[in-house]
PDB file of N, CA and C in Angstrom:
ATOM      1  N   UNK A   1       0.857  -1.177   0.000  1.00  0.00           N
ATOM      2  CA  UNK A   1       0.000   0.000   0.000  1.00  0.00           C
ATOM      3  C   UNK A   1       0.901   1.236   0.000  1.00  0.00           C
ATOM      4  N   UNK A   2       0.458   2.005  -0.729  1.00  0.00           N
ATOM      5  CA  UNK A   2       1.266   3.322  -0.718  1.00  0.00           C
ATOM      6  C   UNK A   2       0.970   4.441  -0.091  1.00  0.00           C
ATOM      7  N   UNK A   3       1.668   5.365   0.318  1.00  0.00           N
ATOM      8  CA  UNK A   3       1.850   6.391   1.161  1.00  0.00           C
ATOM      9  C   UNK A   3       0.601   7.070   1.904  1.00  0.00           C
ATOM     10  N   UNK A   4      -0.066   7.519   0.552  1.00  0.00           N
ATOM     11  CA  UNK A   4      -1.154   8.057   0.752  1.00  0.00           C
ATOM     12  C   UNK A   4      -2.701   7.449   0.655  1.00  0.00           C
ATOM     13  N   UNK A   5      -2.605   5.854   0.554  1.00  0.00           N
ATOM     14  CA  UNK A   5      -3.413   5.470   0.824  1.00  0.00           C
ATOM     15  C   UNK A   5      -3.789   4.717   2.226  1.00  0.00           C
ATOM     16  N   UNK A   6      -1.750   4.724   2.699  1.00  0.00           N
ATOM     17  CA  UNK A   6      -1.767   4.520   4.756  1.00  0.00           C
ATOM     18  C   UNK A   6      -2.969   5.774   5.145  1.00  0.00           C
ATOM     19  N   UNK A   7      -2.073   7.065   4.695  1.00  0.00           N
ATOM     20  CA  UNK A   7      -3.000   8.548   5.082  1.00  0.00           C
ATOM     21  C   UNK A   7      -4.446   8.385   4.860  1.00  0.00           C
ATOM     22  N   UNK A   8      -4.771   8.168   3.836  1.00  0.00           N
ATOM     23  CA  UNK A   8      -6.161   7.760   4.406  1.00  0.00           C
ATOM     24  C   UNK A   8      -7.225   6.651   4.460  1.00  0.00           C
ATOM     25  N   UNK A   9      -6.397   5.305   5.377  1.00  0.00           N
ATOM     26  CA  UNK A   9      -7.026   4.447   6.142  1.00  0.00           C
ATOM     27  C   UNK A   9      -7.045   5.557   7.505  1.00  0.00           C
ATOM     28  N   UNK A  10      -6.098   6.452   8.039  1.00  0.00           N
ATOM     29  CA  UNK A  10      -6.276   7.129   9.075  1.00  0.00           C
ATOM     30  C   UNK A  10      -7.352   8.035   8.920  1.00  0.00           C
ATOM     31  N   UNK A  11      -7.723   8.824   7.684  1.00  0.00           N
ATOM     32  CA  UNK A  11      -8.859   9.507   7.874  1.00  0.00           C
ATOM     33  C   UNK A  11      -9.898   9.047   7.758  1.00  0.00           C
ATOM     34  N   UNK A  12     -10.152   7.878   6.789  1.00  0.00           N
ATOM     35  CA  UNK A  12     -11.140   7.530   6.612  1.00  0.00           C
ATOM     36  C   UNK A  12     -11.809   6.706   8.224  1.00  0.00           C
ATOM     37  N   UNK A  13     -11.117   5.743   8.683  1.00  0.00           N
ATOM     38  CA  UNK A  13     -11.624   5.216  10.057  1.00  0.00           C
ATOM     39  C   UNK A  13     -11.680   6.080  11.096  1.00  0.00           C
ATOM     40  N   UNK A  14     -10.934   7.376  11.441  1.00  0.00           N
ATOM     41  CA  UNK A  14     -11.347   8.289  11.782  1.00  0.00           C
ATOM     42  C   UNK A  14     -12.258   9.075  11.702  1.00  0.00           C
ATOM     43  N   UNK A  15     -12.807   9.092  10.484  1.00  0.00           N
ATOM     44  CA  UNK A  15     -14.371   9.977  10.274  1.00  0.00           C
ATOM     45  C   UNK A  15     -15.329   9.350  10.527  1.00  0.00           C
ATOM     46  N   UNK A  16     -15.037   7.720   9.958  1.00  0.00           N
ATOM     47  CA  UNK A  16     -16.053   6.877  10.833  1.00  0.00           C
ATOM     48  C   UNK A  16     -16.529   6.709  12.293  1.00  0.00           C
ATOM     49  N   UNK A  17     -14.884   6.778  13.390  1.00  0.00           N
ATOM     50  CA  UNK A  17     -15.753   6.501  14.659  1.00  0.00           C
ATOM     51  C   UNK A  17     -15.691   8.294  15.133  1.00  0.00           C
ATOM     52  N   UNK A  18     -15.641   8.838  14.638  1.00  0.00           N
ATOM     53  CA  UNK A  18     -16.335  10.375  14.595  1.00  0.00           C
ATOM     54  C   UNK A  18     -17.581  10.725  14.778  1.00  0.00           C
ATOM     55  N   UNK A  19     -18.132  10.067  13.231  1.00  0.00           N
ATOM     56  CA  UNK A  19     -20.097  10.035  13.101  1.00  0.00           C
ATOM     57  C   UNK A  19     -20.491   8.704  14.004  1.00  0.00           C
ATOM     58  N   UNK A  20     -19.362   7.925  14.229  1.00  0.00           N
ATOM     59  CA  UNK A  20     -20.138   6.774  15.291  1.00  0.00           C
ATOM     60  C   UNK A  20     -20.483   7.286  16.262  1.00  0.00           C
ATOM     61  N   UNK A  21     -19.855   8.005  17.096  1.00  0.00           N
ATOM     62  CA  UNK A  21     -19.467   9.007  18.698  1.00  0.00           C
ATOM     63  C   UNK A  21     -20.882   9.719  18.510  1.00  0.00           C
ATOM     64  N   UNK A  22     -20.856  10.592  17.430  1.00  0.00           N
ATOM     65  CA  UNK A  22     -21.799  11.320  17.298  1.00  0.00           C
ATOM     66  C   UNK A  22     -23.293  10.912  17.352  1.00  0.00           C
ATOM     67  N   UNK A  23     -23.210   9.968  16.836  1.00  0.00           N
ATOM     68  CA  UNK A  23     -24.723   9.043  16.630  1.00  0.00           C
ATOM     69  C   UNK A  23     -25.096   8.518  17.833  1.00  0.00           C
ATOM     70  N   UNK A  24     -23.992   8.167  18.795  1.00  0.00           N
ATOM     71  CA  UNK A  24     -24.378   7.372  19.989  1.00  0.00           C
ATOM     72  C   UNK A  24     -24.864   8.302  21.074  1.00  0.00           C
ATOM     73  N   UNK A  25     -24.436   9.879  20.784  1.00  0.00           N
ATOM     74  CA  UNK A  25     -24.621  10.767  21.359  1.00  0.00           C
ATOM     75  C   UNK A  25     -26.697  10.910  21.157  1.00  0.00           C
ATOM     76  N   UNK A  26     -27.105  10.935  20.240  1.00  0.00           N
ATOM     77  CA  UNK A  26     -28.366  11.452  19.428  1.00  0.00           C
ATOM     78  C   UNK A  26     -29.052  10.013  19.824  1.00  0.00           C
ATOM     79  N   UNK A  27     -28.441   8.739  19.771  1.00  0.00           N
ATOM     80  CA  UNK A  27     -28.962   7.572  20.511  1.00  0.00           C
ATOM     81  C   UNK A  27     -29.085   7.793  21.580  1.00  0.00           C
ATOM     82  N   UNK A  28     -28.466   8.115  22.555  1.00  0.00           N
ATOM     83  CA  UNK A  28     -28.898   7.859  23.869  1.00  0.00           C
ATOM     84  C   UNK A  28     -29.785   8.760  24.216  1.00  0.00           C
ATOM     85  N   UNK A  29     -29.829   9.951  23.391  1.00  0.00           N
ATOM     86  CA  UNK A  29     -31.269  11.238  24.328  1.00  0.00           C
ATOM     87  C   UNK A  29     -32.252  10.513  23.592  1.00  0.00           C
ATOM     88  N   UNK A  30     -32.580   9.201  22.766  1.00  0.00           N
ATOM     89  CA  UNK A  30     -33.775   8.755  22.885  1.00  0.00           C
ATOM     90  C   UNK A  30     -34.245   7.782  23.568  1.00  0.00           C
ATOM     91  N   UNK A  31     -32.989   7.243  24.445  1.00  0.00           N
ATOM     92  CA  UNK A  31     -33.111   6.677  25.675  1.00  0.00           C
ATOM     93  C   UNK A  31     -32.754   4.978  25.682  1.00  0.00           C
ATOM     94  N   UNK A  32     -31.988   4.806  24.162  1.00  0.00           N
ATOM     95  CA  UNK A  32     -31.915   3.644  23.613  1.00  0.00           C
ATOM     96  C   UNK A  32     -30.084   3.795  24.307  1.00  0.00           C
ATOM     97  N   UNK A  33     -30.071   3.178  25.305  1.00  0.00           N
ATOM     98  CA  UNK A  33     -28.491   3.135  25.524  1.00  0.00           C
ATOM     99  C   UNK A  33     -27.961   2.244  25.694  1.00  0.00           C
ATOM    100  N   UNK A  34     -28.474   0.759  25.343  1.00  0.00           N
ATOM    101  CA  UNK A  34     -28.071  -0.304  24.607  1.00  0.00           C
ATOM    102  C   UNK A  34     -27.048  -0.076  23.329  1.00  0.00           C
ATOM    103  N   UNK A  35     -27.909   0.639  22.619  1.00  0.00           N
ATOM    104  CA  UNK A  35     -27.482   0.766  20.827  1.00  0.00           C
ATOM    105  C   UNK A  35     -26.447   1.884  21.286  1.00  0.00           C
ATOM    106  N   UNK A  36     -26.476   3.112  22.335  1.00  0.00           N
ATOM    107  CA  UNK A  36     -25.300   3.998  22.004  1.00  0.00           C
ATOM    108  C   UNK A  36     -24.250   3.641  22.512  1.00  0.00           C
ATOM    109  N   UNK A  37     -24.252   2.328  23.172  1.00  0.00           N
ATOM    110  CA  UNK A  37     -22.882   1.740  24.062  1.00  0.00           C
ATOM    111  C   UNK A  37     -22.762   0.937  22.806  1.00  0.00           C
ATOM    112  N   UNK A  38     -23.547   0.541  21.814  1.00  0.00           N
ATOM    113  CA  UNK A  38     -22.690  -0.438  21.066  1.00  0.00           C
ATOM    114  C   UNK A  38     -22.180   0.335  19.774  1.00  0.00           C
ATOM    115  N   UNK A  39     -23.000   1.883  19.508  1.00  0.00           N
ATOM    116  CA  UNK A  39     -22.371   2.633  18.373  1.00  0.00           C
ATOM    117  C   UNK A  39     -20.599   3.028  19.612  1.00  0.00           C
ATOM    118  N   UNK A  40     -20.557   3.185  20.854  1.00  0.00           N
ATOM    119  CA  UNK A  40     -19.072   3.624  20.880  1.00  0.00           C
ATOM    120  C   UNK A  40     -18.334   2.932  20.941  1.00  0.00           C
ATOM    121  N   UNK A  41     -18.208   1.576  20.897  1.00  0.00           N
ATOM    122  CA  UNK A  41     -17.996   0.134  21.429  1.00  0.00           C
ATOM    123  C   UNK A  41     -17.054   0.197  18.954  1.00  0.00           C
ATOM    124  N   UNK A  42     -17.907   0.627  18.952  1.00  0.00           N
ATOM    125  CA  UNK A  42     -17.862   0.473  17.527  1.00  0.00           C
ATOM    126  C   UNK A  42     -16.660   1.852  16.716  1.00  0.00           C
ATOM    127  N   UNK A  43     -16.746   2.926  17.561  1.00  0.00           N
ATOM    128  CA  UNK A  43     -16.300   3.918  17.602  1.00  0.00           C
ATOM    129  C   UNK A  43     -14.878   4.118  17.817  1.00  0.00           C
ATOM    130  N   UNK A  44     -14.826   2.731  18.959  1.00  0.00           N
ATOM    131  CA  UNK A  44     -13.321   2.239  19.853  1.00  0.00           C
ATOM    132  C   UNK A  44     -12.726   1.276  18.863  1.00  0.00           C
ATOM    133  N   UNK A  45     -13.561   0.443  18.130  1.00  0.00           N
ATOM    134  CA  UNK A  45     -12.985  -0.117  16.862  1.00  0.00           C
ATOM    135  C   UNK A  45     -12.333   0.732  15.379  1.00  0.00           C
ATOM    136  N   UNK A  46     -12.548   1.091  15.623  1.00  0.00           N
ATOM    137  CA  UNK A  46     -12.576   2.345  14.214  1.00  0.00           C
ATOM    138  C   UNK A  46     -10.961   3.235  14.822  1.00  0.00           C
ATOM    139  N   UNK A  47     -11.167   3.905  16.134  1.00  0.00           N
ATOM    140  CA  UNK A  47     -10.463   4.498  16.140  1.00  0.00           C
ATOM    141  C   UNK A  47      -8.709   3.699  16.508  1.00  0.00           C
ATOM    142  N   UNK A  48      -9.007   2.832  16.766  1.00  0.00           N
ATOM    143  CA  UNK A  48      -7.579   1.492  17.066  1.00  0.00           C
ATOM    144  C   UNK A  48      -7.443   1.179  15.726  1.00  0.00           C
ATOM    145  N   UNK A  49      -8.613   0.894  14.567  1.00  0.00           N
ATOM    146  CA  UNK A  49      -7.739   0.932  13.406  1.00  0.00           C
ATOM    147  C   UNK A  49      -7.000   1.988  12.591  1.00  0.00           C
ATOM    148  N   UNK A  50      -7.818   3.088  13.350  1.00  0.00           N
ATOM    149  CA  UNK A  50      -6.619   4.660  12.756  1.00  0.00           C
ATOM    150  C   UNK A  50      -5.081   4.622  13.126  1.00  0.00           C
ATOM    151  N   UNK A  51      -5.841   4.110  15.282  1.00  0.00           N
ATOM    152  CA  UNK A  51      -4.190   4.228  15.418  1.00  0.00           C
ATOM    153  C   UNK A  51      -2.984   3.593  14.705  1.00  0.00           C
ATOM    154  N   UNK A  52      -3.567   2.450  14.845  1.00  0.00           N
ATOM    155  CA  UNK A  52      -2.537   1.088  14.658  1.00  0.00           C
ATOM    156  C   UNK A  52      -1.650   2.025  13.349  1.00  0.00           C
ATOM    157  N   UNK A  53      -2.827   2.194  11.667  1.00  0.00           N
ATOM    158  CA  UNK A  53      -2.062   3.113  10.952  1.00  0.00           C
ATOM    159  C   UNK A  53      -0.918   3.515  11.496  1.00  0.00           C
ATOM    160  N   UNK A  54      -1.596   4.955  12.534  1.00  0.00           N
ATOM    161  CA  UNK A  54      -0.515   5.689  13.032  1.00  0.00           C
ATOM    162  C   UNK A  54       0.893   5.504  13.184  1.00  0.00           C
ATOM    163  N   UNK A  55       0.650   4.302  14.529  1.00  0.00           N
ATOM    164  CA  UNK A  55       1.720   3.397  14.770  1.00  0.00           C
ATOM    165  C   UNK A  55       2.369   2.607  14.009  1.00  0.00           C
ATOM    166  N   UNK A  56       2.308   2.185  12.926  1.00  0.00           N
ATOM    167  CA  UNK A  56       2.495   1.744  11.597  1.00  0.00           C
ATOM    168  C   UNK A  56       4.192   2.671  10.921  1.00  0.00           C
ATOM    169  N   UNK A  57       3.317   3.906  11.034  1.00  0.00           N
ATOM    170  CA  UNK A  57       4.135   4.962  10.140  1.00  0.00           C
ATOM    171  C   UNK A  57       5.395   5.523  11.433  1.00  0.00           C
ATOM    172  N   UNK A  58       4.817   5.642  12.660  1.00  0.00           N
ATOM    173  CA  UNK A  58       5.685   6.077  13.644  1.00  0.00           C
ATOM    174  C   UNK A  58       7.214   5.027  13.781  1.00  0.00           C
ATOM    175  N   UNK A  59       6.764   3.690  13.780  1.00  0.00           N
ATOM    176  CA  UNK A  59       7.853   2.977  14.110  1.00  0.00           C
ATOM    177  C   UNK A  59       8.381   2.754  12.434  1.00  0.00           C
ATOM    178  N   UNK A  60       8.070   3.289  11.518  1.00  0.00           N
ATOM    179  CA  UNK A  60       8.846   2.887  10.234  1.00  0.00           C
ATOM    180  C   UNK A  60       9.713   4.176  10.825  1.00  0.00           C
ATOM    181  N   UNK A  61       8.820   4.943  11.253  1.00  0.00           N
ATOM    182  CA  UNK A  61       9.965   6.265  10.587  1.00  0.00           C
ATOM    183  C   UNK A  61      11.481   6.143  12.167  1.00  0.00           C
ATOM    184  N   UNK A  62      11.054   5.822  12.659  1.00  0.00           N
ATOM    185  CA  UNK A  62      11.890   5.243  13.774  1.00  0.00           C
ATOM    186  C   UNK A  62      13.051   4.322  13.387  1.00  0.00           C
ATOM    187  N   UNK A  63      12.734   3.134  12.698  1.00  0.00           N
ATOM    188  CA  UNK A  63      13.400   2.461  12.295  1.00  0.00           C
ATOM    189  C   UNK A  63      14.243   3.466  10.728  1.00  0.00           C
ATOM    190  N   UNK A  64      14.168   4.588  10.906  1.00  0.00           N
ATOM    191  CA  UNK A  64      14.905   5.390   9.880  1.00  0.00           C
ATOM    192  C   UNK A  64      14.266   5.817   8.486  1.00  0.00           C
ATOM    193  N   UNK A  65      13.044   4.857   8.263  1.00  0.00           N
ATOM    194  CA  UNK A  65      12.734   5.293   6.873  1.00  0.00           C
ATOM    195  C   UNK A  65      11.906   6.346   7.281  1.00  0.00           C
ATOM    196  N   UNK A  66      11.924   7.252   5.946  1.00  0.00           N
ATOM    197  CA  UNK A  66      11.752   9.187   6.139  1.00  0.00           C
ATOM    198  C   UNK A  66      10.205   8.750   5.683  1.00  0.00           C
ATOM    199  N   UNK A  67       9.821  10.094   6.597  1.00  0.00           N
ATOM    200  CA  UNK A  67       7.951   9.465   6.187  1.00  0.00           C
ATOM    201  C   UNK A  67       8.345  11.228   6.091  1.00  0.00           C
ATOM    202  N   UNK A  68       7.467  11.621   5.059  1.00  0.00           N
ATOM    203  CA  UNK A  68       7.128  13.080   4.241  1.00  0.00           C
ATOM    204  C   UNK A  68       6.211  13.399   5.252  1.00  0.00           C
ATOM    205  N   UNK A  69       6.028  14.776   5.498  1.00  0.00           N
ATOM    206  CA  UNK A  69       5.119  15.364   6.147  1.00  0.00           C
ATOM    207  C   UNK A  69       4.591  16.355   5.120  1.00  0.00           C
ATOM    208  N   UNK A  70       3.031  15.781   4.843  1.00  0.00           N
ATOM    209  CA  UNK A  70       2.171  16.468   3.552  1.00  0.00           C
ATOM    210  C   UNK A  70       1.385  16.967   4.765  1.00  0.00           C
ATOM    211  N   UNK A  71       0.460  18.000   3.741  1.00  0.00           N
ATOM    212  CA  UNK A  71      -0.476  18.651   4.287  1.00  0.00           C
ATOM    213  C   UNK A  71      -1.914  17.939   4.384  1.00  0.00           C
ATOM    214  N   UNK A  72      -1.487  16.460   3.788  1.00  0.00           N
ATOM    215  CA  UNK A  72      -3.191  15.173   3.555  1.00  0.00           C
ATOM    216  C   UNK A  72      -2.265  14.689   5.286  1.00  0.00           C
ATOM    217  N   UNK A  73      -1.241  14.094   5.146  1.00  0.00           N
ATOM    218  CA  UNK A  73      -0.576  13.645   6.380  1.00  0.00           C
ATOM    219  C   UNK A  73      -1.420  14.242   8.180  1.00  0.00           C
ATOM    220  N   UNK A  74      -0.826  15.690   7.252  1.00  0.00           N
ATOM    221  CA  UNK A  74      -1.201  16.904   8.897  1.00  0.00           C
ATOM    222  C   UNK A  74      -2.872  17.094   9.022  1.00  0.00           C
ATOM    223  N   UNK A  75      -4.096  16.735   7.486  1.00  0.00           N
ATOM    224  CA  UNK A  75      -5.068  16.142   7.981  1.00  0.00           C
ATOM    225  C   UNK A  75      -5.454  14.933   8.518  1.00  0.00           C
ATOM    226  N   UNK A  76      -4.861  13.888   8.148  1.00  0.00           N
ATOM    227  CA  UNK A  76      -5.163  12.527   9.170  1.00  0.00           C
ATOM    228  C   UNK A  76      -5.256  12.567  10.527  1.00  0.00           C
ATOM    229  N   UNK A  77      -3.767  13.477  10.536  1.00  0.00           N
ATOM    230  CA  UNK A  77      -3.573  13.514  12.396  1.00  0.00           C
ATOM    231  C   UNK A  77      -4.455  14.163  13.259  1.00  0.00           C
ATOM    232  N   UNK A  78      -5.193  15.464  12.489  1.00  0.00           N
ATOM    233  CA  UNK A  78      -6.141  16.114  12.807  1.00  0.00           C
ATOM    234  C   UNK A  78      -7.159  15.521  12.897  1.00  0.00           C
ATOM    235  N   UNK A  79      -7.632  14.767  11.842  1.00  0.00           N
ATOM    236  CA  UNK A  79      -8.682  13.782  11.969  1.00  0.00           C
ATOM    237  C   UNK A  79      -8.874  12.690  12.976  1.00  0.00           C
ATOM    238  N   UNK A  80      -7.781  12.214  13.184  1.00  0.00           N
ATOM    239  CA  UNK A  80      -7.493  11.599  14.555  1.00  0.00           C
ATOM    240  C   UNK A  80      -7.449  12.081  16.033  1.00  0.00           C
ATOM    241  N   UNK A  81      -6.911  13.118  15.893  1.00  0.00           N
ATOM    242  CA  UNK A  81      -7.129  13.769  17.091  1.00  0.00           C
ATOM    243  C   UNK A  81      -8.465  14.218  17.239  1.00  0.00           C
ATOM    244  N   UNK A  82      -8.998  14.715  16.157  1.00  0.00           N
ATOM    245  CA  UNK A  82     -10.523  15.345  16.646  1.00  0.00           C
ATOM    246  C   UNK A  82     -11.208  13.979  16.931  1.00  0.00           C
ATOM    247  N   UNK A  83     -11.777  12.462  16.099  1.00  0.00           N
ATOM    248  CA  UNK A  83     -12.130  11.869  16.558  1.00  0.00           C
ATOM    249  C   UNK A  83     -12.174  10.940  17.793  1.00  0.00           C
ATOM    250  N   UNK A  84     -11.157  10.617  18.848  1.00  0.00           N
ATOM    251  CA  UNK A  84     -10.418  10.522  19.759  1.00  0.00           C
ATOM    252  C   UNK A  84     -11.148  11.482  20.875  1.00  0.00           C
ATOM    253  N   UNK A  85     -10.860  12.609  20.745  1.00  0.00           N
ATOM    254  CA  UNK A  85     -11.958  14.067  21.485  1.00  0.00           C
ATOM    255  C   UNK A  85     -13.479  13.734  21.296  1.00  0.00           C
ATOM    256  N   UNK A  86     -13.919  13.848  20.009  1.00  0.00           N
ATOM    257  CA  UNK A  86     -15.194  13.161  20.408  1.00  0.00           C
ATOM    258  C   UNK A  86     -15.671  12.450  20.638  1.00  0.00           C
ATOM    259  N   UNK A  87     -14.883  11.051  20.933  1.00  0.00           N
ATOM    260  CA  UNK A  87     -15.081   9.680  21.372  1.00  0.00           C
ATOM    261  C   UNK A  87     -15.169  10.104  22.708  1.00  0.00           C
ATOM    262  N   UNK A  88     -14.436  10.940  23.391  1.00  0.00           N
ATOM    263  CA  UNK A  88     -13.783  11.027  24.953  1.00  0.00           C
ATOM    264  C   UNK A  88     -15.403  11.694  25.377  1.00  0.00           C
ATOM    265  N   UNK A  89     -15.677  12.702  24.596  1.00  0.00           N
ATOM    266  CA  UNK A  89     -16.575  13.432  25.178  1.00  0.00           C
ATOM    267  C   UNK A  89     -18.004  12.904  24.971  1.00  0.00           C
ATOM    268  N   UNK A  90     -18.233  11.763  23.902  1.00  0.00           N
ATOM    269  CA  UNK A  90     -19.268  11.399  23.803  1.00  0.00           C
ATOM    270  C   UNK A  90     -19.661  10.195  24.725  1.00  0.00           C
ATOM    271  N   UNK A  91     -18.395   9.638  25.574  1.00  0.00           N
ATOM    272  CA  UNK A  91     -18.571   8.691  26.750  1.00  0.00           C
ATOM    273  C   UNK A  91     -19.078   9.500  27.978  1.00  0.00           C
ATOM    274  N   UNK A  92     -18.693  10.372  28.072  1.00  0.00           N
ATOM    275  CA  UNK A  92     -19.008  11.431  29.149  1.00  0.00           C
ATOM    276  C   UNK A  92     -20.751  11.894  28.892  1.00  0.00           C
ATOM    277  N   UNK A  93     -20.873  12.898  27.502  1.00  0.00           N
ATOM    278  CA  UNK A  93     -22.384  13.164  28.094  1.00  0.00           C
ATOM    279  C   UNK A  93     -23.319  12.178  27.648  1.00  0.00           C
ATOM    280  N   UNK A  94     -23.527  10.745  27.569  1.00  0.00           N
ATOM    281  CA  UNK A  94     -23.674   9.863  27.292  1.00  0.00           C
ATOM    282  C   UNK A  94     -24.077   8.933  28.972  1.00  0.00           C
ATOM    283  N   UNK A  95     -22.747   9.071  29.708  1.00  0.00           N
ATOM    284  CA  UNK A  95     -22.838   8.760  31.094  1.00  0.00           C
ATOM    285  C   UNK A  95     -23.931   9.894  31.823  1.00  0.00           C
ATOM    286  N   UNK A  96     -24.040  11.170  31.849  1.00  0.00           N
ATOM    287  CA  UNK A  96     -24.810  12.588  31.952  1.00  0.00           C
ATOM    288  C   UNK A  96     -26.102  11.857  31.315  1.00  0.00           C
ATOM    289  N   UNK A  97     -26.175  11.616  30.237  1.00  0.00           N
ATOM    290  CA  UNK A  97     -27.602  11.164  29.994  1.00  0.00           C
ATOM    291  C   UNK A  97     -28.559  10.219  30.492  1.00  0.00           C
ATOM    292  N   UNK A  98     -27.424   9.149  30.870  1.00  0.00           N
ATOM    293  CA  UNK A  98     -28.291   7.617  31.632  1.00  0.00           C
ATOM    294  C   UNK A  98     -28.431   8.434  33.176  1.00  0.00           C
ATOM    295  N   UNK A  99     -27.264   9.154  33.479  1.00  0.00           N
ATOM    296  CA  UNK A  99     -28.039   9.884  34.891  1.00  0.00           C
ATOM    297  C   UNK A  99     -29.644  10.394  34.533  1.00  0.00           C
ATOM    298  N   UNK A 100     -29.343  11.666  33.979  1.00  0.00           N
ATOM    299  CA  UNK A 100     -30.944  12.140  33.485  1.00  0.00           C
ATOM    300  C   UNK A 100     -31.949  11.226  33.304  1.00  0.00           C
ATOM    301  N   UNK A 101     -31.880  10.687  33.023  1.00  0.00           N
ATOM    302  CA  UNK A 101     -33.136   9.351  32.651  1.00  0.00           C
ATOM    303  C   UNK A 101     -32.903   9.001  33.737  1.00  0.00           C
ATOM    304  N   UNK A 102     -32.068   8.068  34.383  1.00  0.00           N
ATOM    305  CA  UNK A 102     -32.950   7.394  36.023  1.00  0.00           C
ATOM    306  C   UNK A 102     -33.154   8.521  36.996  1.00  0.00           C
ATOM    307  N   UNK A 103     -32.467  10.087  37.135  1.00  0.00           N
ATOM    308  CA  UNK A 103     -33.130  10.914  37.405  1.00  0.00           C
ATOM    309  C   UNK A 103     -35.301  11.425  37.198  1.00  0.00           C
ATOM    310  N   UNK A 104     -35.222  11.251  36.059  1.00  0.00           N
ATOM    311  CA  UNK A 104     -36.608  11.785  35.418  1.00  0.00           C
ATOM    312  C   UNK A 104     -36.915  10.201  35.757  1.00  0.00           C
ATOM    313  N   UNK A 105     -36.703   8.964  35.586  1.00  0.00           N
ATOM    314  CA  UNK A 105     -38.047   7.834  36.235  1.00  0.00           C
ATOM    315  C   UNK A 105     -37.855   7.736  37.791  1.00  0.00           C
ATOM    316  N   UNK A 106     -37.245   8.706  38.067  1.00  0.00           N
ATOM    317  CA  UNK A 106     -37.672   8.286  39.731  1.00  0.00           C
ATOM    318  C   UNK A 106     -38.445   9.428  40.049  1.00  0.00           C
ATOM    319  N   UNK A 107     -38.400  10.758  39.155  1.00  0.00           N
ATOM    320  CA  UNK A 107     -39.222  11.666  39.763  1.00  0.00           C
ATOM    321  C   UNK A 107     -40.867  11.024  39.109  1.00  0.00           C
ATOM    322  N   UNK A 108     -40.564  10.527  38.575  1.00  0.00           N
ATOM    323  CA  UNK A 108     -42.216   9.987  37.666  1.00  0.00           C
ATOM    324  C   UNK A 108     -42.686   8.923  38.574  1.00  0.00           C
ATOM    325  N   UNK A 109     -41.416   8.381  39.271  1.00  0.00           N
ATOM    326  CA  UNK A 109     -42.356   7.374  40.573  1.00  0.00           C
ATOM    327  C   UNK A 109     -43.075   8.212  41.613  1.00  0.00           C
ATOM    328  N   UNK A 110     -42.330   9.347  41.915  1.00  0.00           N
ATOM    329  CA  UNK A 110     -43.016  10.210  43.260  1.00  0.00           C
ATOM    330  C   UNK A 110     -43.941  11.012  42.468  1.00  0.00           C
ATOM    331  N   UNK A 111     -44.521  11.258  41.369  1.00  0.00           N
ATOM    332  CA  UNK A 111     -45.413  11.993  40.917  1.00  0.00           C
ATOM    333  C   UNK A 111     -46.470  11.450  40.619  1.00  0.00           C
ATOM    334  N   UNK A 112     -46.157  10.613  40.396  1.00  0.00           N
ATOM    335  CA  UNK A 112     -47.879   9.099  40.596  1.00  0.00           C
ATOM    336  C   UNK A 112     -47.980   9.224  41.847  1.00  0.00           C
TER     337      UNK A 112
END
């Protein structure tokens, strides 16, 4: 595989568990948090196949061979880093949400 098609297995599985993160986010405020633990579950797959890439290119260039730094390159990494961030943050208000919900059915028990 050549250069720039390593570069984007990193963006491409990166954009994937991106809109995964995102979706699981929009899943769980409908209260389905089965399916949004298994869209991030899916999200965590995606983004280990960016890394690995990553790691791929890090230890070539370690072992001495020159890896080019393009401006598709300095988007992957970006792409990686942003998806990674929204993975992080979509575990978080995700956890915030299953609070809210057993919050709101216990106030619906004392309101009967």
């Amino acid at each position: 595989m050549d250069y720039e098609q390593t570069i984007m297995q990193i963006i491409a599985s990166s954009g994937e568990a991106r809109s995964l993160s995102l979706k699981a986010i929009r899943t769980a405020r409908t209260g389905n948090l089965e399916e949004a633990g298994e869209l991030i579950k899916n999200a965590k797959v995606s983004l280990t196949k960016a890394h690995k890439v990553q790691t791929g290119l890090i230890q070539a260039e370690g072992r001495g061979e020159k890896t080019e730094i393009t401006l598709l390159m300095i988007h992957a990494q970006d792409h990686l880093m942003n998806a990674l961030t929204v993975r992080e943050l979509a575990v978080e208000l995700i956890e915030e949400i299953k609070e809210r919900l057993a919050l709101e059915q216990q106030l619906k028990g004392t309101v009967n």
